[in-house]
Protein backbone atom coordinates (compact mmCIF):
# COMPACT_ATOMS: atom_id res chain seq x y z
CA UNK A 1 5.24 6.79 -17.25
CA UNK A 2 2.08 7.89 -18.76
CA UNK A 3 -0.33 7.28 -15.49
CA UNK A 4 0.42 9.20 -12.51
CA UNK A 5 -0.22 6.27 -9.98
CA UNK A 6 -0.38 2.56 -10.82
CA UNK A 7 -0.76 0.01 -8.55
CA UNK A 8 0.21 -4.07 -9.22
CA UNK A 9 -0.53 -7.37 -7.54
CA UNK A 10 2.25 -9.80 -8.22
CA UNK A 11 1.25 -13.22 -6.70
CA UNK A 12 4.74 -14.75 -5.93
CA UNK A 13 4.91 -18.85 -4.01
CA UNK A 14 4.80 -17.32 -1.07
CA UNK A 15 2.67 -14.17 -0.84
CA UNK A 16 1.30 -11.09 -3.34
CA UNK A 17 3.30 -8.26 -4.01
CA UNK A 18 1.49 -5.04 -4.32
CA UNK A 19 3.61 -3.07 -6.34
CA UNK A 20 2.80 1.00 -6.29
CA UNK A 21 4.54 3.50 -8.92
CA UNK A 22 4.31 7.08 -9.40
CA UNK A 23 5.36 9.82 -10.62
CA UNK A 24 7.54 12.24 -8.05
CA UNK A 25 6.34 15.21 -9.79
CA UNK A 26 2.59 14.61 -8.77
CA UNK A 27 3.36 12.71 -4.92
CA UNK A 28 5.40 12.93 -2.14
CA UNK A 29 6.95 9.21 -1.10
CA UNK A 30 5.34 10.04 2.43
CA UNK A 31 1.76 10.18 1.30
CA UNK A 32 2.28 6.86 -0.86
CA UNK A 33 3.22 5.13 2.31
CA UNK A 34 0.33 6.26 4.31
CA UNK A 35 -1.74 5.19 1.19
CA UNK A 36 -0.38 1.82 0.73
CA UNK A 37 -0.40 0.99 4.68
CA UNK A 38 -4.52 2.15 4.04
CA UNK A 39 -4.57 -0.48 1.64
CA UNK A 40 -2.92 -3.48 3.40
CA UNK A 41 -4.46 -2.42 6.33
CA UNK A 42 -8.16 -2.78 4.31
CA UNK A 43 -6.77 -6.23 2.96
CA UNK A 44 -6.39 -7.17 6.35
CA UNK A 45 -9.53 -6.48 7.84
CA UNK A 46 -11.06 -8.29 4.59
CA UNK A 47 -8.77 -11.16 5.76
CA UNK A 48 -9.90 -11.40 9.03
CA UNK A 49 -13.71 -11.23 8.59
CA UNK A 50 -14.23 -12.15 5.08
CA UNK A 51 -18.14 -12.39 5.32
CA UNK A 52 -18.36 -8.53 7.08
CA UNK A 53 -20.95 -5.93 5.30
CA UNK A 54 -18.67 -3.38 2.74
CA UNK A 55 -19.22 -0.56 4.97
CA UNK A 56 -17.96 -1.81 7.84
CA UNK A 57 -14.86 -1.92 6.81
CA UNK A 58 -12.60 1.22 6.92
CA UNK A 59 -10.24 3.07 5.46
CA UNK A 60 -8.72 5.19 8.64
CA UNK A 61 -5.21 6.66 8.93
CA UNK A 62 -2.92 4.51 11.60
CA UNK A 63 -1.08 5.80 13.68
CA UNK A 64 2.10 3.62 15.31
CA UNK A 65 0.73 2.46 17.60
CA UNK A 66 -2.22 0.65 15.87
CA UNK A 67 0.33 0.01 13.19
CA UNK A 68 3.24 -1.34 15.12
CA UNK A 69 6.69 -0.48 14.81
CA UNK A 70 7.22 -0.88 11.35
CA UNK A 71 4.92 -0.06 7.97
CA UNK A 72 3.85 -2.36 5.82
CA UNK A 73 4.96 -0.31 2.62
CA UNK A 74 8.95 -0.32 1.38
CA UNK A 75 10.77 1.32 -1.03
CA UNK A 76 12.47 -0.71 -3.32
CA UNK A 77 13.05 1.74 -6.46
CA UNK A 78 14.01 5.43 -7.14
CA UNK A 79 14.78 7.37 -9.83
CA UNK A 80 13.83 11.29 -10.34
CA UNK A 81 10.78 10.86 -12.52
CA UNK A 82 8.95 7.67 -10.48
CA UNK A 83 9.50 6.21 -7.06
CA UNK A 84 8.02 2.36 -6.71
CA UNK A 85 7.28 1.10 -3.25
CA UNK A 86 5.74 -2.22 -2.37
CA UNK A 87 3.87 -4.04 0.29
CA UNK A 88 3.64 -8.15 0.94
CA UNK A 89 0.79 -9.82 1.86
């Protein structure tokens, strides 16, 4: 892997995949998460109010509670160069 970060959308029947690899050696799997759950979180708000002015929308940090119980972002591949973790929309 030649790019330190790459990110994928995978449209599927049912939903898009976003699809996140990187390289170990450059990020921890902790601040991936938190970056992916800022991304489907910002595809959300985009979602929900389509027609809203670019800078009203944000990028903040969630905690649980705004979040729910569970992320949005999984892991669903390891090895010791790359980790890839995804998120469904």
């Amino acid at each position: 892997m030649k790019i330190e970060m790459e990110l994928f959308a995978v449209p599927k029947s049912d939903a898009v995949y976003f699809e996140c690899h990187y390289q170990t050696a450059l990020f921890r799997h902790e601040t991936v998460v938190v970056l992916m759950n800022m991304f489907t979180d910002l595809i959300f708000q985009v979602i929900r109010d389509p027609k809203q002015e670019l800078n009203k929308y944000s990028l903040s940090i969630l905690d649980d509670n705004q979040m729910g119980s569970s992320n949005y972002a999984t892991t669903f591949d390891t090895d010791d160069k790359k980790q890839d973790t995804e998120i469904v929309i």
